[in-house]
PDB file of N, CA and C in Angstrom:
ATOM      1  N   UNK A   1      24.626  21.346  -9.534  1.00  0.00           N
ATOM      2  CA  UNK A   1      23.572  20.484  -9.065  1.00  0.00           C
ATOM      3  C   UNK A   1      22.620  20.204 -10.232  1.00  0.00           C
ATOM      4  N   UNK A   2      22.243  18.965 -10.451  1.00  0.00           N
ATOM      5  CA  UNK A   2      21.493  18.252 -11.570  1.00  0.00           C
ATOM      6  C   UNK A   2      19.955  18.579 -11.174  1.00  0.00           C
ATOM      7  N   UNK A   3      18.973  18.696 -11.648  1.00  0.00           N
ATOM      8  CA  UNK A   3      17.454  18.315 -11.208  1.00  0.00           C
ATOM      9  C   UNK A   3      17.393  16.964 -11.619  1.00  0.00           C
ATOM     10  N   UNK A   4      16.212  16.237 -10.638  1.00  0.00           N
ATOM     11  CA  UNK A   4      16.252  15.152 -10.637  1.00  0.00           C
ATOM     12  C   UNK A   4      15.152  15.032 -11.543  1.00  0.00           C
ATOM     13  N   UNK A   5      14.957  13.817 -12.099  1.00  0.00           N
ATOM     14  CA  UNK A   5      13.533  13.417 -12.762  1.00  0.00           C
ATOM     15  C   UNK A   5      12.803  13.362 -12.347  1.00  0.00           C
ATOM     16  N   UNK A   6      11.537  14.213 -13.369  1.00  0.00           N
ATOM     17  CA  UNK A   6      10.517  14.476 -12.730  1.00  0.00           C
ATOM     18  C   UNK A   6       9.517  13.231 -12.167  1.00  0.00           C
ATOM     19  N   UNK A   7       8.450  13.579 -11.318  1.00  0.00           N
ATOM     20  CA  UNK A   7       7.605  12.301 -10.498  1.00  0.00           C
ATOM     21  C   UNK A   7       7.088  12.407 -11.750  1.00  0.00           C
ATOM     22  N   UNK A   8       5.616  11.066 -11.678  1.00  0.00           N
ATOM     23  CA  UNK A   8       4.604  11.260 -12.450  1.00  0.00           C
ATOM     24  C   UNK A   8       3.660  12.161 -11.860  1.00  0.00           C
ATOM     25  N   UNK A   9       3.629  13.053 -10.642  1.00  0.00           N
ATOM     26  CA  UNK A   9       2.672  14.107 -10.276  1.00  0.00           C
ATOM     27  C   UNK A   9       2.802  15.436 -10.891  1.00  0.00           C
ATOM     28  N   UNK A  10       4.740  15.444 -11.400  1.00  0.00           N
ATOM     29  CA  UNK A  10       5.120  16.621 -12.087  1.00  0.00           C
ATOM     30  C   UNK A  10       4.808  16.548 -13.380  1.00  0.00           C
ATOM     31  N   UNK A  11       4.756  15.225 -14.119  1.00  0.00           N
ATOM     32  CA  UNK A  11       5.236  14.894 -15.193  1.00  0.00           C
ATOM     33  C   UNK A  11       3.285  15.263 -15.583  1.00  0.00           C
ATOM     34  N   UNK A  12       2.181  15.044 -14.798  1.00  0.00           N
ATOM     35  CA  UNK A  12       0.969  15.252 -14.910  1.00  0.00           C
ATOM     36  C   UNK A  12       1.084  17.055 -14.667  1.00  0.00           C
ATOM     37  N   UNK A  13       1.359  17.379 -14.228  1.00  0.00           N
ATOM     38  CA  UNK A  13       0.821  19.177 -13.742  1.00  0.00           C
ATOM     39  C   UNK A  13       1.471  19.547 -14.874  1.00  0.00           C
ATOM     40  N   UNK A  14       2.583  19.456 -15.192  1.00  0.00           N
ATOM     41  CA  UNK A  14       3.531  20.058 -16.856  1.00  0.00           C
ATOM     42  C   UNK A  14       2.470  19.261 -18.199  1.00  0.00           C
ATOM     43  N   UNK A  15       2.002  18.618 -17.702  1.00  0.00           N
ATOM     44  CA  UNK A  15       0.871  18.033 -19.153  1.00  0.00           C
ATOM     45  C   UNK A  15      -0.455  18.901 -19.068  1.00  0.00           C
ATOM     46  N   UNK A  16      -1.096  19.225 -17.555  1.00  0.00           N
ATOM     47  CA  UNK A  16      -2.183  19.942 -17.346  1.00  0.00           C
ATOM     48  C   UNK A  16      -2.175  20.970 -17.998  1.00  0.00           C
ATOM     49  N   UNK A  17      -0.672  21.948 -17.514  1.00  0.00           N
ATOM     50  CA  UNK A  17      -0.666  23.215 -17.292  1.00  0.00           C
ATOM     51  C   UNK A  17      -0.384  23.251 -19.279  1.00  0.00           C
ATOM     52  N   UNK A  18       0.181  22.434 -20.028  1.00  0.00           N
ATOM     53  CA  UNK A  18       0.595  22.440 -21.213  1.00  0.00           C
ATOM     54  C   UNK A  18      -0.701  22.922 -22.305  1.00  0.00           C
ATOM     55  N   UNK A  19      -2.063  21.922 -21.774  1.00  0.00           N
ATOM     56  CA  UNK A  19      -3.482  21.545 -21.720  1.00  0.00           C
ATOM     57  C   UNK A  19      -4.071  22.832 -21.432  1.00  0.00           C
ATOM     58  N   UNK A  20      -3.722  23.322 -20.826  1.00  0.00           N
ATOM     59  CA  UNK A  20      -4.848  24.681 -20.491  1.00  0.00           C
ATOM     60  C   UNK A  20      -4.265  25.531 -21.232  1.00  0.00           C
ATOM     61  N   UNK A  21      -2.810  25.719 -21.195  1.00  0.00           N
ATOM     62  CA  UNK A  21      -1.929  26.782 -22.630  1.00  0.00           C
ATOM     63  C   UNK A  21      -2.851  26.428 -23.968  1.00  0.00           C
ATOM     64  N   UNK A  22      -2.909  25.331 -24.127  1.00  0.00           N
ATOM     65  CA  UNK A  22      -3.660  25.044 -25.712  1.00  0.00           C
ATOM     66  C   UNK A  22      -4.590  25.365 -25.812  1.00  0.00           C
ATOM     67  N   UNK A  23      -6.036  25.003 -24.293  1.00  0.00           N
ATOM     68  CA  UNK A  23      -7.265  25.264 -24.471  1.00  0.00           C
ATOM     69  C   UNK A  23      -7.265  26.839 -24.542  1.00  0.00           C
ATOM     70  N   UNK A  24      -6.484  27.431 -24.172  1.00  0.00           N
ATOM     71  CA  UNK A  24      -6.491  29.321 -24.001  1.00  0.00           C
ATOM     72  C   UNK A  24      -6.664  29.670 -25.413  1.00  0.00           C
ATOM     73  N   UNK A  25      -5.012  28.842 -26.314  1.00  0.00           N
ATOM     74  CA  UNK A  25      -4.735  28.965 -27.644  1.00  0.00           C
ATOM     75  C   UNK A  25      -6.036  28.773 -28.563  1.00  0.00           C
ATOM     76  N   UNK A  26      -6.415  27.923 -28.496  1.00  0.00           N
ATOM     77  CA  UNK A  26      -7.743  26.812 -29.611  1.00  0.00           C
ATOM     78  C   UNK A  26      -8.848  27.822 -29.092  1.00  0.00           C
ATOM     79  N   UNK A  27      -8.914  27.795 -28.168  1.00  0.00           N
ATOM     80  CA  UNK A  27     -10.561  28.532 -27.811  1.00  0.00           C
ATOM     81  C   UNK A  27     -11.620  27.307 -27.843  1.00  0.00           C
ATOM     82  N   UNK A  28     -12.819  27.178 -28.461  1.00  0.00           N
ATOM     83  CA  UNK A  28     -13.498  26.214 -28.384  1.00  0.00           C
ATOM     84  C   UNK A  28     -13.633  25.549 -29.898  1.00  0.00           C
ATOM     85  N   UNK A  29     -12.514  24.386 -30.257  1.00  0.00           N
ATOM     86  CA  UNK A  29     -12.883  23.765 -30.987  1.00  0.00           C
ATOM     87  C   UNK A  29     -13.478  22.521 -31.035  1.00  0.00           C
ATOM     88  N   UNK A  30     -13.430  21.641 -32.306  1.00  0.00           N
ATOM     89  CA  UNK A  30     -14.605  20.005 -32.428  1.00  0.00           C
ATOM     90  C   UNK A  30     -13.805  19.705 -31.799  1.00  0.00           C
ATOM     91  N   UNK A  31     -14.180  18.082 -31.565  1.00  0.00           N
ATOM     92  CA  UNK A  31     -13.453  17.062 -30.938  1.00  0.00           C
ATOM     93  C   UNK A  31     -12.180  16.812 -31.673  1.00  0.00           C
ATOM     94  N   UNK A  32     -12.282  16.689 -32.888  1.00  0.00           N
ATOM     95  CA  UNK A  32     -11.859  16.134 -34.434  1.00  0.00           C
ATOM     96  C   UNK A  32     -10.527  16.901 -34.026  1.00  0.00           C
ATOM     97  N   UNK A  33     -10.201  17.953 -33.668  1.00  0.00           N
ATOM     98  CA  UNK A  33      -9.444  18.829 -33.791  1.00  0.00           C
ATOM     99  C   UNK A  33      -8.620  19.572 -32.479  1.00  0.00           C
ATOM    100  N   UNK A  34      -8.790  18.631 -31.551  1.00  0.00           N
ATOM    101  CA  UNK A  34      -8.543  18.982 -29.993  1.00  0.00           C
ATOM    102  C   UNK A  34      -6.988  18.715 -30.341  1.00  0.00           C
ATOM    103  N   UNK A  35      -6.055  19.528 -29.039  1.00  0.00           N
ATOM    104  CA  UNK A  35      -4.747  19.780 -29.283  1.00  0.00           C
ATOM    105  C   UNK A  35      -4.018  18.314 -29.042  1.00  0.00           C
ATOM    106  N   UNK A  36      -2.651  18.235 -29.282  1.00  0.00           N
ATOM    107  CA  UNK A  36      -1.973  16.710 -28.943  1.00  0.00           C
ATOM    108  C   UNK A  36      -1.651  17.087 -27.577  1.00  0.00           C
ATOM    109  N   UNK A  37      -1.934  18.120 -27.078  1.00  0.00           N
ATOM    110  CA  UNK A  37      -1.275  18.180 -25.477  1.00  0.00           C
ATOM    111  C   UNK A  37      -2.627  17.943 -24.629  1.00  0.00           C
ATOM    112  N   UNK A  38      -3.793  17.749 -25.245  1.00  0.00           N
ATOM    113  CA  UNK A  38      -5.064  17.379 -24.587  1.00  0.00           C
ATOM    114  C   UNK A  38      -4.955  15.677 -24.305  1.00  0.00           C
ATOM    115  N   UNK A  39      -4.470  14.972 -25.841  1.00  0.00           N
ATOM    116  CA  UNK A  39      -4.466  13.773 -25.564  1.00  0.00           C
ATOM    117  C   UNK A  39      -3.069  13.008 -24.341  1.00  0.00           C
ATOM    118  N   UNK A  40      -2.027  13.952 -24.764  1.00  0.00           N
ATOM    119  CA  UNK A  40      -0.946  13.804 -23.823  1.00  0.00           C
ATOM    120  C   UNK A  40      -1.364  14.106 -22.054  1.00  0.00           C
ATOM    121  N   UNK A  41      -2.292  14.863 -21.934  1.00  0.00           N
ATOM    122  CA  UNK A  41      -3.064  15.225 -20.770  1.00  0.00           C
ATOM    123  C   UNK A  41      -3.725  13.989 -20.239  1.00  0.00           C
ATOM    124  N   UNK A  42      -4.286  13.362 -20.984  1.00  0.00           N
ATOM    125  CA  UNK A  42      -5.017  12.369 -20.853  1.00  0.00           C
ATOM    126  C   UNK A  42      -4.219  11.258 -20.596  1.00  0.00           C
ATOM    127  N   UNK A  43      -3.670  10.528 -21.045  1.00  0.00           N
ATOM    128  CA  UNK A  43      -2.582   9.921 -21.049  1.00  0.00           C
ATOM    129  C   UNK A  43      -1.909  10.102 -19.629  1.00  0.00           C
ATOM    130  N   UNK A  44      -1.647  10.900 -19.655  1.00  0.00           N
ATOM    131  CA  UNK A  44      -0.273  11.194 -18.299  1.00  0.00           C
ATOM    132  C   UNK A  44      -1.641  10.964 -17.301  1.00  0.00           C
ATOM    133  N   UNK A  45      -2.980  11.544 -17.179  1.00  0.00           N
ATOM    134  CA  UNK A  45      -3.818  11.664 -16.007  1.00  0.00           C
ATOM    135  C   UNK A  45      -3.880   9.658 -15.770  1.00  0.00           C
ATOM    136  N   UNK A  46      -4.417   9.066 -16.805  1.00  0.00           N
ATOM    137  CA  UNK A  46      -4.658   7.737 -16.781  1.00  0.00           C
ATOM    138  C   UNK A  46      -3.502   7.051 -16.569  1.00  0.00           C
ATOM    139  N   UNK A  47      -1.893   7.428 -16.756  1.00  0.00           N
ATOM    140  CA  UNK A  47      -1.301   6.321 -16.099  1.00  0.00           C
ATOM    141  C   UNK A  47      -0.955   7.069 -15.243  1.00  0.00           C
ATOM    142  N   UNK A  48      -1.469   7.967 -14.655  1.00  0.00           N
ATOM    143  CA  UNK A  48      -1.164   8.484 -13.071  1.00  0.00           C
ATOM    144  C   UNK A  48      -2.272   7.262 -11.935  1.00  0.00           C
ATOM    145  N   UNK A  49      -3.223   7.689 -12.484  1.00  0.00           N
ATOM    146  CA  UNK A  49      -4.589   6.920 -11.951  1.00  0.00           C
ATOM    147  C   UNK A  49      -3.770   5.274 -11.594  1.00  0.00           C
ATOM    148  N   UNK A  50      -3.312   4.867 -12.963  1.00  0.00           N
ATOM    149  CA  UNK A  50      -2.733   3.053 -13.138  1.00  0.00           C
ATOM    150  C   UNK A  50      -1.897   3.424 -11.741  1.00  0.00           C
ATOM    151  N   UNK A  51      -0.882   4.276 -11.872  1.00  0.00           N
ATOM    152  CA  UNK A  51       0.384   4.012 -10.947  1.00  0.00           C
ATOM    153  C   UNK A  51      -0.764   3.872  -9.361  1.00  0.00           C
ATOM    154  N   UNK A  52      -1.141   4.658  -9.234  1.00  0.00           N
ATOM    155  CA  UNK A  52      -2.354   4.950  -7.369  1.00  0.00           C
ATOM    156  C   UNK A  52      -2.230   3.604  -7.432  1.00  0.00           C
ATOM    157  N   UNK A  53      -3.300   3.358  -8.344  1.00  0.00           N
ATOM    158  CA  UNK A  53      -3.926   2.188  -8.179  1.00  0.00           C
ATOM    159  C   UNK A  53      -3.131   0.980  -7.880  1.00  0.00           C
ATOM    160  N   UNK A  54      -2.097   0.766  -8.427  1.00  0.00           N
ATOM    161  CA  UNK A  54      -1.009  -0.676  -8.572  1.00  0.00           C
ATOM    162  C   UNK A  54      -0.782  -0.280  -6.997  1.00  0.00           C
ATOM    163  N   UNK A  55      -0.225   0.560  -6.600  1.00  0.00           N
ATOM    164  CA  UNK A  55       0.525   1.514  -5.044  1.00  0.00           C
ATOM    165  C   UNK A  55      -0.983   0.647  -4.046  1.00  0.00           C
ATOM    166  N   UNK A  56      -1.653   1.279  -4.189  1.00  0.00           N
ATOM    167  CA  UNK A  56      -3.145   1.118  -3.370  1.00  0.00           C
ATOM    168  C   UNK A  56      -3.246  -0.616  -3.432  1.00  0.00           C
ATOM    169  N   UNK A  57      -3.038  -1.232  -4.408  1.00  0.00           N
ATOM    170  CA  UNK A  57      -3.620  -2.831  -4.217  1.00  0.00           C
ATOM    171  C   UNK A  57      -2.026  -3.332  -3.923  1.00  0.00           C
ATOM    172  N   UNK A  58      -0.480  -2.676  -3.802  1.00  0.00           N
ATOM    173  CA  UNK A  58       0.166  -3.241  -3.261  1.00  0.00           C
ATOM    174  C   UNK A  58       0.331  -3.168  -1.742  1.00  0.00           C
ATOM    175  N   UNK A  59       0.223  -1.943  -1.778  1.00  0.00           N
ATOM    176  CA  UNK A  59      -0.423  -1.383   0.048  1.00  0.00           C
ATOM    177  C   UNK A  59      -1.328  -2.387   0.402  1.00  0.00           C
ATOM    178  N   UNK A  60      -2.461  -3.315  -0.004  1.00  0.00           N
ATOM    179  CA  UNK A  60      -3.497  -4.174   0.940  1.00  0.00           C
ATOM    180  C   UNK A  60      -3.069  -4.963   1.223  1.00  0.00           C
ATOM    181  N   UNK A  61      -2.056  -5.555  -0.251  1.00  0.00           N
ATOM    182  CA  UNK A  61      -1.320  -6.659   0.234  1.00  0.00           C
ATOM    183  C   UNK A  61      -0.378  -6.758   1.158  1.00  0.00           C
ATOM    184  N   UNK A  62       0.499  -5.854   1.511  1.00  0.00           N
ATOM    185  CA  UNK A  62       1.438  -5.562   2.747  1.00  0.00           C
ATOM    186  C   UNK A  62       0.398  -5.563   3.686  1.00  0.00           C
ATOM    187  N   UNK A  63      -0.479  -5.058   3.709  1.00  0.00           N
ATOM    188  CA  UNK A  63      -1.166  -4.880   5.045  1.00  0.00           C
ATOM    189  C   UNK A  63      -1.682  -6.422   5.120  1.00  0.00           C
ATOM    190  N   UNK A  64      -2.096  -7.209   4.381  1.00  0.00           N
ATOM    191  CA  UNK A  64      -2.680  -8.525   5.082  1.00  0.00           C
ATOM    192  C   UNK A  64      -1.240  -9.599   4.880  1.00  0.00           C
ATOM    193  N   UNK A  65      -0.493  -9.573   4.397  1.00  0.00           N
ATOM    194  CA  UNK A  65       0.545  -9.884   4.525  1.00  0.00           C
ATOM    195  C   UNK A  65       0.833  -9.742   6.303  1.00  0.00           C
ATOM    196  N   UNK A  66       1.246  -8.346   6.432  1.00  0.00           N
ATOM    197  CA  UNK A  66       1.333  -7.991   7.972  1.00  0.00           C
ATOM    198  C   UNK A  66       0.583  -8.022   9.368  1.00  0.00           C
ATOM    199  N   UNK A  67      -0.990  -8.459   8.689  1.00  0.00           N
ATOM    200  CA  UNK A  67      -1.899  -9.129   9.758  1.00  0.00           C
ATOM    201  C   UNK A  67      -1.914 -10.435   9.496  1.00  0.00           C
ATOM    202  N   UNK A  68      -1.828 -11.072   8.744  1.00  0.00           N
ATOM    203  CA  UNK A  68      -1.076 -12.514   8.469  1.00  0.00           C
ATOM    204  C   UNK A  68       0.125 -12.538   9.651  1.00  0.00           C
ATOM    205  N   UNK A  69       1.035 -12.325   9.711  1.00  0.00           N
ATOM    206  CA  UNK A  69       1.927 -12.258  10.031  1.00  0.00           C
ATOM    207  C   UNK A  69       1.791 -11.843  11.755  1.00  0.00           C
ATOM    208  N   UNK A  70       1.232 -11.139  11.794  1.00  0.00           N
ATOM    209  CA  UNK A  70       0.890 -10.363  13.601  1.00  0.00           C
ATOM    210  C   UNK A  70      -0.136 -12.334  13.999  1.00  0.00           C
ATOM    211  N   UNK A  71      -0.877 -12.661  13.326  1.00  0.00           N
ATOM    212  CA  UNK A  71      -1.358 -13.493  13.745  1.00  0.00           C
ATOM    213  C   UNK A  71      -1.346 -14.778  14.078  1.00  0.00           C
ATOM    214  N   UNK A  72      -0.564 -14.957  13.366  1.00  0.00           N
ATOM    215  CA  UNK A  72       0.383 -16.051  13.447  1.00  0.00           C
ATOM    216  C   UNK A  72       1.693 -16.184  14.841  1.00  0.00           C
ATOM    217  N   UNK A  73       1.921 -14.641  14.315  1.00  0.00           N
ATOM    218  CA  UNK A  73       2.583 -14.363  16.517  1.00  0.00           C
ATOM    219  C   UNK A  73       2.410 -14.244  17.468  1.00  0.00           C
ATOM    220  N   UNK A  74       0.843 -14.074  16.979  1.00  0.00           N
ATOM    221  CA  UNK A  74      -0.277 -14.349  18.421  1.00  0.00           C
ATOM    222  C   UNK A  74      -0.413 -15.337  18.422  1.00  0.00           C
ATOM    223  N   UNK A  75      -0.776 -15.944  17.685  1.00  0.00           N
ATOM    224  CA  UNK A  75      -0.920 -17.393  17.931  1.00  0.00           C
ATOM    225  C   UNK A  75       0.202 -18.390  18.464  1.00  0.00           C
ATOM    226  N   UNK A  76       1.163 -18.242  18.575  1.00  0.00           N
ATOM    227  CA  UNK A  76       2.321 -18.642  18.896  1.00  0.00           C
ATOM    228  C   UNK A  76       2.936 -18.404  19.987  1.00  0.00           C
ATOM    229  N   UNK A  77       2.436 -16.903  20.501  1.00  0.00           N
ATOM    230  CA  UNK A  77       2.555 -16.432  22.246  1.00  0.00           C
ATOM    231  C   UNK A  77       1.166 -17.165  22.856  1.00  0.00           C
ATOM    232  N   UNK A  78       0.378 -17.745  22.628  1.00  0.00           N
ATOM    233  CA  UNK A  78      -0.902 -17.918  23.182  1.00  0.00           C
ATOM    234  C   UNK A  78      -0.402 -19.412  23.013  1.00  0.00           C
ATOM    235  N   UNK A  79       0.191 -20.139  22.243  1.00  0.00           N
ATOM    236  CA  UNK A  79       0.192 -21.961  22.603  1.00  0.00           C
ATOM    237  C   UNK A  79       1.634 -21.500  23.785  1.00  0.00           C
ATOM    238  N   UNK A  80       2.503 -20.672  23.562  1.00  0.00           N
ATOM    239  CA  UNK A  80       3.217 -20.978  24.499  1.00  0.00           C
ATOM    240  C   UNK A  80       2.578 -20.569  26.071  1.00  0.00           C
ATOM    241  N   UNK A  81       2.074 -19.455  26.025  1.00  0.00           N
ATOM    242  CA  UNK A  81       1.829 -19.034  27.695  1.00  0.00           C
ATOM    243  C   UNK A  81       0.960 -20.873  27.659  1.00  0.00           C
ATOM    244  N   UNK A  82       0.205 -21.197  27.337  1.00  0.00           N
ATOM    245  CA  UNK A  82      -0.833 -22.478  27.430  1.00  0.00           C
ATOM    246  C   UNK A  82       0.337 -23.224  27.668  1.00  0.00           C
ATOM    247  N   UNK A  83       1.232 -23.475  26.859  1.00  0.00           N
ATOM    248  CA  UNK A  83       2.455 -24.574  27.126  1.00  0.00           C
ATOM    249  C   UNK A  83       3.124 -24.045  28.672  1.00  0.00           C
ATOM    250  N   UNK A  84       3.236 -22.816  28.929  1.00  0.00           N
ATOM    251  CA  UNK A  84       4.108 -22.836  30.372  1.00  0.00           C
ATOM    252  C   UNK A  84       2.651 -22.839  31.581  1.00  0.00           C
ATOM    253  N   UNK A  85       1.845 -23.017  31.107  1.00  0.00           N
ATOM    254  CA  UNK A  85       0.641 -23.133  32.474  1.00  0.00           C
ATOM    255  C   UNK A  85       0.651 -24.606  32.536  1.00  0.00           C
ATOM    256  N   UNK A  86       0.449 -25.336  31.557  1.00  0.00           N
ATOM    257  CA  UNK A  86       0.503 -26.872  31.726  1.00  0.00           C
ATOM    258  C   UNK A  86       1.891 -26.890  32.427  1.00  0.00           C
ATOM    259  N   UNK A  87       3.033 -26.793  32.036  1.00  0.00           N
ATOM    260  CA  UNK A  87       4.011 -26.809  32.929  1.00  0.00           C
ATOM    261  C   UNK A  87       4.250 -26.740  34.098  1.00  0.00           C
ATOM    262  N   UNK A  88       3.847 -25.845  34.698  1.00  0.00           N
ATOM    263  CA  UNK A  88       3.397 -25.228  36.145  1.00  0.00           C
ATOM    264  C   UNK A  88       2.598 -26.417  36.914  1.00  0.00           C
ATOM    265  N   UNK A  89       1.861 -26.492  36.053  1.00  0.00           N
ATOM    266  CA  UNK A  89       0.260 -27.443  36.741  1.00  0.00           C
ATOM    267  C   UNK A  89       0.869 -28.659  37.147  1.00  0.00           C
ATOM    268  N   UNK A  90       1.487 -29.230  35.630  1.00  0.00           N
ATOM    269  CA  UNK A  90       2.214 -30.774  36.423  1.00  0.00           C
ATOM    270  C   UNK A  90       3.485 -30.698  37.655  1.00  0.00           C
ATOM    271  N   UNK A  91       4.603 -29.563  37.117  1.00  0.00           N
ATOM    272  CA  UNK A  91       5.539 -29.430  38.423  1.00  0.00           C
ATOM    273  C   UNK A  91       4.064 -28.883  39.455  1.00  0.00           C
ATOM    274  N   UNK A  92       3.070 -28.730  39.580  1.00  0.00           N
ATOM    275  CA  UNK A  92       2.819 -28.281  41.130  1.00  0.00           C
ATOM    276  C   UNK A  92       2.230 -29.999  41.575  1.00  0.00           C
ATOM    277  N   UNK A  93       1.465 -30.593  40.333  1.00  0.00           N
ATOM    278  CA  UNK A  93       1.274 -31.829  40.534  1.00  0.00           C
ATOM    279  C   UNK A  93       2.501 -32.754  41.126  1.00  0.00           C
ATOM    280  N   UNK A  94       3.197 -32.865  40.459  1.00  0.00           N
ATOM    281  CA  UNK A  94       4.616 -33.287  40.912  1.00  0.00           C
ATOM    282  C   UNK A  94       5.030 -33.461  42.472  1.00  0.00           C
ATOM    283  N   UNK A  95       5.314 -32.169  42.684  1.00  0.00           N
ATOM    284  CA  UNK A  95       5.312 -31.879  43.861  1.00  0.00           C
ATOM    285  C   UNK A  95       4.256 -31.958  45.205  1.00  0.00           C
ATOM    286  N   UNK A  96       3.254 -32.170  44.726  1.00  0.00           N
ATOM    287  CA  UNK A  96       1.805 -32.464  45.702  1.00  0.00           C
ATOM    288  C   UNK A  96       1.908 -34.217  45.990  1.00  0.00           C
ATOM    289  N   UNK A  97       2.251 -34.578  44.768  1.00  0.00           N
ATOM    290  CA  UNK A  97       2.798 -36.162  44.682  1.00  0.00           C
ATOM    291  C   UNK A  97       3.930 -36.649  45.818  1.00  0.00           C
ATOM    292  N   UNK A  98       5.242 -35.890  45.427  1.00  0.00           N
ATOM    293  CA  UNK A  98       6.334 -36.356  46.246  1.00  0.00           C
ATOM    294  C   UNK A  98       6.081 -35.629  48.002  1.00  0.00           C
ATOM    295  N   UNK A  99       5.177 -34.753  47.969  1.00  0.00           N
ATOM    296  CA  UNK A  99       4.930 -33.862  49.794  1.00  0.00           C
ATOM    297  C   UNK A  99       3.607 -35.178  50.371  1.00  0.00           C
ATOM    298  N   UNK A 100       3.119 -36.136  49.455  1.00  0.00           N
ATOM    299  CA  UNK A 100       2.556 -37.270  49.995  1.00  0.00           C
ATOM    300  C   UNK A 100       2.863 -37.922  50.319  1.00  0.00           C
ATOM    301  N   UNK A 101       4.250 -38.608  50.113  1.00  0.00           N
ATOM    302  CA  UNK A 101       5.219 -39.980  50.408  1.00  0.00           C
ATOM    303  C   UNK A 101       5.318 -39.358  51.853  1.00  0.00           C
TER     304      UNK A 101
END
């Protein structure tokens, strides 16, 4: 059995956990001099953030897409029931017509 590739949630916690190994290692150094698994930390956190985000503004769009869509089928059960009441009305007209002759 293969492991599969990792998510970007794994691919972030193996950059975290990489990140805190270094900060243990370094102790407190400058900026100038921070580890490459700090900037790789960073990195992986910010296109974690990108991926939500793209997910989150494609999610609104499905959703108004899909109230788009619900509304438009309401609207379409509502001219018809209106279309079968007019129906009704003239066959009862109709018939009130021909029970006069």
């Amino acid at each position: 059995m293969t492991a599969s590739p990792p998510t970007a949630a794994a691919t972030l916690r193996i950059a975290a956990a990489a990140l805190l190994a270094a900060k243990k290692e370094a102790g407190d150094t400058a900026p100038t001099t921070r580890p490459a698994a700090a900037d790789a930390g960073a990195v992986a956190a910010i296109t974690l953030k990108a991926a939500v985000s793209a997910l989150a503004d494609a999610a609104e769009a499905a959703r108004a897409s899909a109230s788009a869509a619900c509304e438009a089928a309401d609207a379409g059960g509502l001219a018809l029931q209106t279309l079968l009441y007019e129906a009704r009305h003239y066959d009862r007209e109709i018939e009130a017509c021909w029970a006069f002759r």
